[in-house]
C-alpha atoms as a PDB file:
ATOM      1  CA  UNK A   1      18.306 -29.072  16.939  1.00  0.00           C
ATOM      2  CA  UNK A   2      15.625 -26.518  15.571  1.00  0.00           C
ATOM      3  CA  UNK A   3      16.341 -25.012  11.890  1.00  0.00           C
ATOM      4  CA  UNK A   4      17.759 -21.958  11.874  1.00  0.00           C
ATOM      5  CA  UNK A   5      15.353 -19.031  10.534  1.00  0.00           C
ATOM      6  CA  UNK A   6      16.587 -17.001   7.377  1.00  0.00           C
ATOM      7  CA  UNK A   7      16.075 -13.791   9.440  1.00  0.00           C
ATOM      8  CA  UNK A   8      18.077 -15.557  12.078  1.00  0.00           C
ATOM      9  CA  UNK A   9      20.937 -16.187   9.836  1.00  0.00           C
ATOM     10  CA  UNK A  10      21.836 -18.738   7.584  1.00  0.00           C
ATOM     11  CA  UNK A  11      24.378 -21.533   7.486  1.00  0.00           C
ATOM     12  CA  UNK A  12      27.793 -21.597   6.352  1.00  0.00           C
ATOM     13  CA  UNK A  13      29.917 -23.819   4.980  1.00  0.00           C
ATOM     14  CA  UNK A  14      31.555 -25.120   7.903  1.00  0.00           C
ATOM     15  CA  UNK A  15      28.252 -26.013   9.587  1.00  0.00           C
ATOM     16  CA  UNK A  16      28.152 -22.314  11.811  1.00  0.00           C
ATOM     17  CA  UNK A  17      25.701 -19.536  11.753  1.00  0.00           C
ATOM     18  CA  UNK A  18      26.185 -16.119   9.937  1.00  0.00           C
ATOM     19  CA  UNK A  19      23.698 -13.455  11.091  1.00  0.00           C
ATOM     20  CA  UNK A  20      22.529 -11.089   9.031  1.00  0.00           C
ATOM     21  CA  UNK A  21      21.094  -7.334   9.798  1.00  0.00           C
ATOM     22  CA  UNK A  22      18.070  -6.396   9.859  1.00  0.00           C
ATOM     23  CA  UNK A  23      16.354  -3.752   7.487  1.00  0.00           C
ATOM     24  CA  UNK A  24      18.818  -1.898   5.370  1.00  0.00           C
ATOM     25  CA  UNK A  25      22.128  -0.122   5.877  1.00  0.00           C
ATOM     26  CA  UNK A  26      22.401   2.522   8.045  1.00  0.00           C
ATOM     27  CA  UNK A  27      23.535   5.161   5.163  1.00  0.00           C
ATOM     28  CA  UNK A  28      22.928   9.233   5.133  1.00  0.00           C
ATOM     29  CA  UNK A  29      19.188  10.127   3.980  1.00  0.00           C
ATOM     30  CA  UNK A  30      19.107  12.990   1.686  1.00  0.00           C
ATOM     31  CA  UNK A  31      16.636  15.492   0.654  1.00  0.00           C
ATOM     32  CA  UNK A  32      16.134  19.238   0.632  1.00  0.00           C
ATOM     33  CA  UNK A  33      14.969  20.143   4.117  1.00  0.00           C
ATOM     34  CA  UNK A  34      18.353  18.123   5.372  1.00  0.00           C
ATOM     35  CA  UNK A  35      20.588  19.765   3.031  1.00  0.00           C
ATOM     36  CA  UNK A  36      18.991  23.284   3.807  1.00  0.00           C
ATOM     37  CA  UNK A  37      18.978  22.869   7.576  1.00  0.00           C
ATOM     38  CA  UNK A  38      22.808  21.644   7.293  1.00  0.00           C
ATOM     39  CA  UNK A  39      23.622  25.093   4.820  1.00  0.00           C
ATOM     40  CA  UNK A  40      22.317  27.041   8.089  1.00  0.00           C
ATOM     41  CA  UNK A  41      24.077  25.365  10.243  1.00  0.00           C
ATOM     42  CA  UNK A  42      27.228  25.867   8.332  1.00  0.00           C
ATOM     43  CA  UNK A  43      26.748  29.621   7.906  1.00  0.00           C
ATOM     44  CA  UNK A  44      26.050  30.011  11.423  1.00  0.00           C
ATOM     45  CA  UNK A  45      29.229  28.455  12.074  1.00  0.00           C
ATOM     46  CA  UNK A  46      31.586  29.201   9.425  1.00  0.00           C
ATOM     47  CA  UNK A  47      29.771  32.511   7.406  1.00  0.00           C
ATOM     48  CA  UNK A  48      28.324  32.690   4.180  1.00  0.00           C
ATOM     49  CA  UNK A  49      32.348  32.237   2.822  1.00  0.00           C
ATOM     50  CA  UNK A  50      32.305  28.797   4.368  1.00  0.00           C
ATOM     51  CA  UNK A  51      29.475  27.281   2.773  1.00  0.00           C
ATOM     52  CA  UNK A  52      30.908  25.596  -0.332  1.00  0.00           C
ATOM     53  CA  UNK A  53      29.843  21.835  -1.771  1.00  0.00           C
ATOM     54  CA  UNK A  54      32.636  20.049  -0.440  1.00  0.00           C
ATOM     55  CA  UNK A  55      31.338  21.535   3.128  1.00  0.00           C
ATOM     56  CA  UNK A  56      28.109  20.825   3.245  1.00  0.00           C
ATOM     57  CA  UNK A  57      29.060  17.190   1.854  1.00  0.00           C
ATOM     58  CA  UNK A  58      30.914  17.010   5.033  1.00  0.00           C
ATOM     59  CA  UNK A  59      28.489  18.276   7.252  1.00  0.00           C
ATOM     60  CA  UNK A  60      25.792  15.516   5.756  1.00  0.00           C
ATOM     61  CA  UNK A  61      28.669  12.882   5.957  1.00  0.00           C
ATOM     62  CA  UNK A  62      27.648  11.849   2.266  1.00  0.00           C
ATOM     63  CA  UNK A  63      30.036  11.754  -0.610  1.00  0.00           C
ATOM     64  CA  UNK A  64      29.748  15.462  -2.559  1.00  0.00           C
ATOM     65  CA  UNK A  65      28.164  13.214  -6.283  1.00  0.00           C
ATOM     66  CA  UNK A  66      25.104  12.067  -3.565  1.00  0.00           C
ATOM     67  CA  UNK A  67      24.513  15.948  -2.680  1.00  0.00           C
ATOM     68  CA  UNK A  68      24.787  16.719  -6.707  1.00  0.00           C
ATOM     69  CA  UNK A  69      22.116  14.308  -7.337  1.00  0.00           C
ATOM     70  CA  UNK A  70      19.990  16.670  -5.666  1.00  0.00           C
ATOM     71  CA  UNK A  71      21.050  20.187  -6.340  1.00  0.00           C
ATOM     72  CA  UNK A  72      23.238  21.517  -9.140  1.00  0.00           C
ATOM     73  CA  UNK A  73      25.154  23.728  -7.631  1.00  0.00           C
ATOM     74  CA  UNK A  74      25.789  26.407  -4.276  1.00  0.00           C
ATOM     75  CA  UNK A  75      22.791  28.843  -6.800  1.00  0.00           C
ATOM     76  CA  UNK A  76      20.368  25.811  -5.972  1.00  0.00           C
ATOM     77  CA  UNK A  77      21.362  25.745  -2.524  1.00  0.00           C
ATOM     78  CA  UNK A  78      20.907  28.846  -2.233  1.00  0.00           C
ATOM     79  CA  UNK A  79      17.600  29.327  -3.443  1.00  0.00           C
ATOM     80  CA  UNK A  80      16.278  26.178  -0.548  1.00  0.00           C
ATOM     81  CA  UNK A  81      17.808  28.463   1.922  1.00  0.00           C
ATOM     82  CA  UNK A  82      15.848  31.523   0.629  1.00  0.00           C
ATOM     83  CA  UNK A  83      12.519  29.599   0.226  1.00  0.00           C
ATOM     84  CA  UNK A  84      13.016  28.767   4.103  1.00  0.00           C
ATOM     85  CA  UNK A  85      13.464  31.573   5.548  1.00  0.00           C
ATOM     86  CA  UNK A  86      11.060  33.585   3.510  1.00  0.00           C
ATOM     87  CA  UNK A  87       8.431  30.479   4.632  1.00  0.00           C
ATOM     88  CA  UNK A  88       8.695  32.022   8.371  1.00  0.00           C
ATOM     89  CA  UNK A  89       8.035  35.447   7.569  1.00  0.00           C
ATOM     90  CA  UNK A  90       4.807  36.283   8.623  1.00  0.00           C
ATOM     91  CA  UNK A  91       2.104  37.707   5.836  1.00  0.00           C
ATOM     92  CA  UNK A  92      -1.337  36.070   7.877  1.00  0.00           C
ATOM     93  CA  UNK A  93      -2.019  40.009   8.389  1.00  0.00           C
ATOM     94  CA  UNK A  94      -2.795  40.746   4.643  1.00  0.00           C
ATOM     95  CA  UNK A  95      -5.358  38.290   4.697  1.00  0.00           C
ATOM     96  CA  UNK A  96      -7.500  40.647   7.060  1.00  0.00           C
ATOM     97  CA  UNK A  97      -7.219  43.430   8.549  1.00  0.00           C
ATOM     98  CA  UNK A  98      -5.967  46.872   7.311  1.00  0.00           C
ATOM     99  CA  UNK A  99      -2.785  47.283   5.537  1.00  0.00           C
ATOM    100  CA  UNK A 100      -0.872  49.908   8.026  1.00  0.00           C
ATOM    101  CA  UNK A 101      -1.412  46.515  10.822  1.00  0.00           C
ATOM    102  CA  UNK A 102      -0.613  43.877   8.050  1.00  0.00           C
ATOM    103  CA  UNK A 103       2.634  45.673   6.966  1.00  0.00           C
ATOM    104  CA  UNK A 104       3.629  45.796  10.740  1.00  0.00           C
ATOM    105  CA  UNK A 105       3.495  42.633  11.419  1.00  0.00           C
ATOM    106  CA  UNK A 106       4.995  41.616   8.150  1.00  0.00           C
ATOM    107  CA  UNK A 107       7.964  43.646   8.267  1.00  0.00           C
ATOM    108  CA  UNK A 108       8.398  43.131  12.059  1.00  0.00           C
ATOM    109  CA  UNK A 109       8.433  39.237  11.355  1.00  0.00           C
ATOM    110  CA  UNK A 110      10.854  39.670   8.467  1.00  0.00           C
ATOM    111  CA  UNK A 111      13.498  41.831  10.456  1.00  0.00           C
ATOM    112  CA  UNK A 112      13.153  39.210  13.050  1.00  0.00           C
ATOM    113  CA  UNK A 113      14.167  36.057  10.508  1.00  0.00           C
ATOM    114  CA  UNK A 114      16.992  38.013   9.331  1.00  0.00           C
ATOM    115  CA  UNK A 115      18.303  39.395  12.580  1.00  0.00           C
ATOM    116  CA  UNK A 116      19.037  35.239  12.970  1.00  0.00           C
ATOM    117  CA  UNK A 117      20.719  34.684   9.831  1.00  0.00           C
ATOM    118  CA  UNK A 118      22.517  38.084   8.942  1.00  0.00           C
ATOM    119  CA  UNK A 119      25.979  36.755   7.448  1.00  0.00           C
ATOM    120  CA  UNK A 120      23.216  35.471   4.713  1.00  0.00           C
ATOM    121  CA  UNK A 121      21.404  39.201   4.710  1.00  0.00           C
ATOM    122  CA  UNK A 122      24.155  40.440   1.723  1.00  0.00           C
ATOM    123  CA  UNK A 123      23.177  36.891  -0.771  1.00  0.00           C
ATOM    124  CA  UNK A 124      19.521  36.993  -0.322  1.00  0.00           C
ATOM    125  CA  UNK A 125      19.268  40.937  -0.384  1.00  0.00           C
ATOM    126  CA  UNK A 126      20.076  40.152  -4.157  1.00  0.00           C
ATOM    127  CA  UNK A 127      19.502  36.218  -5.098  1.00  0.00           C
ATOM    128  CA  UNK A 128      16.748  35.737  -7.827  1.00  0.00           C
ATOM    129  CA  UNK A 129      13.345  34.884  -6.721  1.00  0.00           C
ATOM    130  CA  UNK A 130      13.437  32.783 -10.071  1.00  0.00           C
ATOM    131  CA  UNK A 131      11.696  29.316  -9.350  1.00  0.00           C
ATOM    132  CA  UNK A 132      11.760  29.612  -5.737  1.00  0.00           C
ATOM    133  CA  UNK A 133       8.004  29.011  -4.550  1.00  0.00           C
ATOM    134  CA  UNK A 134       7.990  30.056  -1.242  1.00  0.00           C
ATOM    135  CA  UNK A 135       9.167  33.111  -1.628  1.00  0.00           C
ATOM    136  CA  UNK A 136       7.098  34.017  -4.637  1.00  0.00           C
ATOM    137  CA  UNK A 137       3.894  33.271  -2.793  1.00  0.00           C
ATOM    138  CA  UNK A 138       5.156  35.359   0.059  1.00  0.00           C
ATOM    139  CA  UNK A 139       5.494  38.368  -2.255  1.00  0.00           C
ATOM    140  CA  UNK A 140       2.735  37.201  -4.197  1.00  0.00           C
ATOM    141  CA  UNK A 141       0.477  37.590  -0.824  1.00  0.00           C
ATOM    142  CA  UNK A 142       2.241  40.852  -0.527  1.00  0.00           C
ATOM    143  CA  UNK A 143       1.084  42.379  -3.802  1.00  0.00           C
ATOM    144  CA  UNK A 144      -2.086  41.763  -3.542  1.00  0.00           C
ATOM    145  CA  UNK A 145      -2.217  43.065   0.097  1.00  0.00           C
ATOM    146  CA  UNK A 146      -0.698  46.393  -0.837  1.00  0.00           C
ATOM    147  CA  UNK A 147      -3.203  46.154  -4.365  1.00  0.00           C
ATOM    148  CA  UNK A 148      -6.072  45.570  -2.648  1.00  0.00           C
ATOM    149  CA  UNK A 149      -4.849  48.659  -0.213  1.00  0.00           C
ATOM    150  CA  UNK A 150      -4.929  50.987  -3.702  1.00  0.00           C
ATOM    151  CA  UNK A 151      -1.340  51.358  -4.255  1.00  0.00           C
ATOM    152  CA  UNK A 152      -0.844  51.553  -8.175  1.00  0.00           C
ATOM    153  CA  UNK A 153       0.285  48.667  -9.804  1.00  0.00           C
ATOM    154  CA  UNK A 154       3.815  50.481 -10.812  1.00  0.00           C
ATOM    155  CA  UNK A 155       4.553  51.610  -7.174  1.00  0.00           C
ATOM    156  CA  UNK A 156       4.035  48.283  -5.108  1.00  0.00           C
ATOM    157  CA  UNK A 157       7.369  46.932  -5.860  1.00  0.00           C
ATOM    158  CA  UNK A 158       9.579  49.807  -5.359  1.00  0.00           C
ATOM    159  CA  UNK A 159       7.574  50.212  -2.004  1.00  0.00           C
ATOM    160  CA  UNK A 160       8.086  46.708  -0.798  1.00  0.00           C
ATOM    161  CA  UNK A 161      11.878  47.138  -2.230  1.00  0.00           C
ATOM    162  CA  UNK A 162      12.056  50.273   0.187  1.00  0.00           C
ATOM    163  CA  UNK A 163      10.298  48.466   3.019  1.00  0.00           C
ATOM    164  CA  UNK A 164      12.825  45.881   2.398  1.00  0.00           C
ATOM    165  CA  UNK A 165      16.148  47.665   2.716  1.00  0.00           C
ATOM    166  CA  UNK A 166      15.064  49.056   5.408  1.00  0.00           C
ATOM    167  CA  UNK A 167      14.460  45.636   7.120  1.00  0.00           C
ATOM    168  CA  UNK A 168      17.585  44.190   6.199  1.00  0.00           C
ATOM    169  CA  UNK A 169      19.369  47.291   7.396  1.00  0.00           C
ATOM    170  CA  UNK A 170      17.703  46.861  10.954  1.00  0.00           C
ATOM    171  CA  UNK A 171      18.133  43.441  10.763  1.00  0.00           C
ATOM    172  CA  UNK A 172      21.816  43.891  11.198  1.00  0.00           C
ATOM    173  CA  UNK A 173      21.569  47.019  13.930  1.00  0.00           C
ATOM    174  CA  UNK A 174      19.994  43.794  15.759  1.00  0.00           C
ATOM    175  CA  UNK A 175      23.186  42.432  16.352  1.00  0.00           C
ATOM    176  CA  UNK A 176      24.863  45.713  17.112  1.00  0.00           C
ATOM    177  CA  UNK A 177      26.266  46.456  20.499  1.00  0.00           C
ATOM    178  CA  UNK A 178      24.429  48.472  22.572  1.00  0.00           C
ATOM    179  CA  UNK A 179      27.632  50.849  22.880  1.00  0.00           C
ATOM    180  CA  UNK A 180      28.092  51.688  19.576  1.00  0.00           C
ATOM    181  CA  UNK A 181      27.802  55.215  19.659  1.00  0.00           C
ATOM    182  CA  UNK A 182      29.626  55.470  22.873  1.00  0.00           C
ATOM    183  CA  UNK A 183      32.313  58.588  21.707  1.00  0.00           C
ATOM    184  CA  UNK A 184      34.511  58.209  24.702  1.00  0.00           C
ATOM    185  CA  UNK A 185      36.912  60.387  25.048  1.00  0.00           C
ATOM    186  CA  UNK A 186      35.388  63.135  22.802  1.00  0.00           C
ATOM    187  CA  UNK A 187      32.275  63.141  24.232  1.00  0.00           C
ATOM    188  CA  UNK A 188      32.719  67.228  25.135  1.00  0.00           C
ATOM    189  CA  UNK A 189      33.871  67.656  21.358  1.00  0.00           C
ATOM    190  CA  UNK A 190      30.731  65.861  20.179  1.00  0.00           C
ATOM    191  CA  UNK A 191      28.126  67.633  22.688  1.00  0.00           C
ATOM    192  CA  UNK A 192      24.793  67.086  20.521  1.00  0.00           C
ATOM    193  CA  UNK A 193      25.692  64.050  19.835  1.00  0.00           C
ATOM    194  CA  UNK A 194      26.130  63.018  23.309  1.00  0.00           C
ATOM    195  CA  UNK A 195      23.623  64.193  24.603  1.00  0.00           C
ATOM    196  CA  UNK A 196      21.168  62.359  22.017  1.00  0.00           C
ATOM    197  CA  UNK A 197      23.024  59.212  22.518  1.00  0.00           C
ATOM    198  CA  UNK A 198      22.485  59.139  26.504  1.00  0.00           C
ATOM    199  CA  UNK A 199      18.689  60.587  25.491  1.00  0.00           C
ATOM    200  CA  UNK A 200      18.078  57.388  23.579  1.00  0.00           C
ATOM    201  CA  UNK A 201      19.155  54.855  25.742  1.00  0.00           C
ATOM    202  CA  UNK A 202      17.943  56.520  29.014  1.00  0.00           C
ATOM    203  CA  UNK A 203      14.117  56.190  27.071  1.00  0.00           C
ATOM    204  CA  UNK A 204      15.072  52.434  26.044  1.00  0.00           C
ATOM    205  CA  UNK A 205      15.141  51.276  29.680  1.00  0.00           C
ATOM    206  CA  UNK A 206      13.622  47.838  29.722  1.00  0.00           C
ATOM    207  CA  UNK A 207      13.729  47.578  25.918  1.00  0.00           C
ATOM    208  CA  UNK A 208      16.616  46.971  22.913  1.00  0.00           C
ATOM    209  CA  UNK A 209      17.399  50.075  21.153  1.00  0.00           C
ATOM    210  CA  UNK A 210      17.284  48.547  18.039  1.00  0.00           C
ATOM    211  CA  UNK A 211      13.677  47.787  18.403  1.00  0.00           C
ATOM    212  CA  UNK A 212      13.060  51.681  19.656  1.00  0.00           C
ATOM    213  CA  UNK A 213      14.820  52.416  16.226  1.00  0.00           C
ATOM    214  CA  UNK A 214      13.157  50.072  13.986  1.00  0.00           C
ATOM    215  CA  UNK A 215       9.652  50.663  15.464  1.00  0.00           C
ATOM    216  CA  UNK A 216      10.272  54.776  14.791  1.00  0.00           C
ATOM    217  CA  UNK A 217      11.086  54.357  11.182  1.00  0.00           C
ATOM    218  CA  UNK A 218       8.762  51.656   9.844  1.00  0.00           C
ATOM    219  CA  UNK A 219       6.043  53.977  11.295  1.00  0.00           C
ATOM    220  CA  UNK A 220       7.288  56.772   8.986  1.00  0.00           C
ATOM    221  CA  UNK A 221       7.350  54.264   6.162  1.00  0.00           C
ATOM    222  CA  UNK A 222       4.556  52.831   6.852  1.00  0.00           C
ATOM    223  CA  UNK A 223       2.874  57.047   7.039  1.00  0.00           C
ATOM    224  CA  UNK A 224       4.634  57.902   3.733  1.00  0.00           C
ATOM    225  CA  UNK A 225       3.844  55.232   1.689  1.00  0.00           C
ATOM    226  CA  UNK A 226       0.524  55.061   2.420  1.00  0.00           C
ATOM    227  CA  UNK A 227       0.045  58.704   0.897  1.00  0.00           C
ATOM    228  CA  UNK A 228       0.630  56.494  -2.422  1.00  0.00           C
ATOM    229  CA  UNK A 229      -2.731  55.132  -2.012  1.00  0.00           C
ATOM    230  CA  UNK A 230      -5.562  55.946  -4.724  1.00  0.00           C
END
């Protein structure tokens, strides 16, 4: 009879075969892309309330001491799930171009990120950009777009802070129903405002409101702040 292989198994001591697997467990394979793409999917499903350590442990089926060997706490989460998202805002339009066309597609790209993940909007509105590369470089790219525009060094923050509430303010109006200023019954004690309610939506045929909206004011940003130029 031919020798048994030692990948084929090895012998016992009452004369059988024991087979042994090949290649190594099967066991959960951490790193930070898994554990951000599982704190997304647990927002999405549960809200920003529902993402806690012992939760996303769960969701990556690993014990919650294999998660801590990679991030200290729900701040360091955090900060993995701010990198990503500000990775996908687009900024390519500061790297030619002029700045009015750069900030449009910037801001237009941001509002578009967040209109996906707006139970996150009120954490990352305020989180620390502390040690979190992705998103510096995207405001690094950014700053230099709006100072290479002329903007004075002192007013290109509270401009792309401006720019920014406004985003995250649309971002949510994204979500909104397209009835939401539907007054019902006291549409005859509310005439004016009525009237430019049915207005609105009458010109949004074939188009979301919300994008009517957005697209009016971040041209009357984009017109103001530009007066801030040298």
């Amino acid at each position: 009879m031919p020798a048994v292989s030692a990948a084929q198994g090895r012998t016992t001591s009452n004369g059988g075969a024991q087979r042994r697997r090949a290649g190594r467990p099967s066991a959960a394979v951490l790193d930070k892309a898994g554990i951000t793409a599982a704190a997304l999917e647990l927002v999405a499903r549960k809200g920003y309330d529902g993402l806690t350590m012992a939760a996303l442990a769960k969701v990556l089926d690993v014990a919650p001491s294999a998660l801590y060997n990679h991030v200290a706490s729900k701040q360091d989460v955090l900060l993995l799930v701010e990198d990503h998202l500000m990775s996908l805002v687009d900024v390519s339009g500061f790297e030619g171009g002029t700045w009015e066309d750069a900030v449009h597609t910037w801001a237009w790209s941001y509002r578009d990120v967040f209109a996906e993940h707006t139970p996150l909007i009120p954490v990352i509105a305020v989180l620390p950009v502390t040690d979190a590369p992705q998103t510096l470089a995207m405001y690094e790219t950014v700053s230099k777009g709006f100072s290479d525009a002329g903007f004075p060094q002192e007013r290109i923050i509270p401009a792309i802070v401006a720019l920014e509430s406004f985003i995250f303010g649309s971002a949510y109006d994204v979500t909104a129903p397209e009835d939401i200023f539907d007054s019902g019954s006291m549409a005859e004690s509310t005439p004016h405002f009525t009237a430019a309610v049915r207005s609105s939506s009458a010109s949004s045929q074939g188009g979301r409101q919300a994008d009517t909206a957005f697209q009016l004011g971040l041209t009357a940003l984009i017109s103001g702040l530009a007066t801030l130029r040298h």
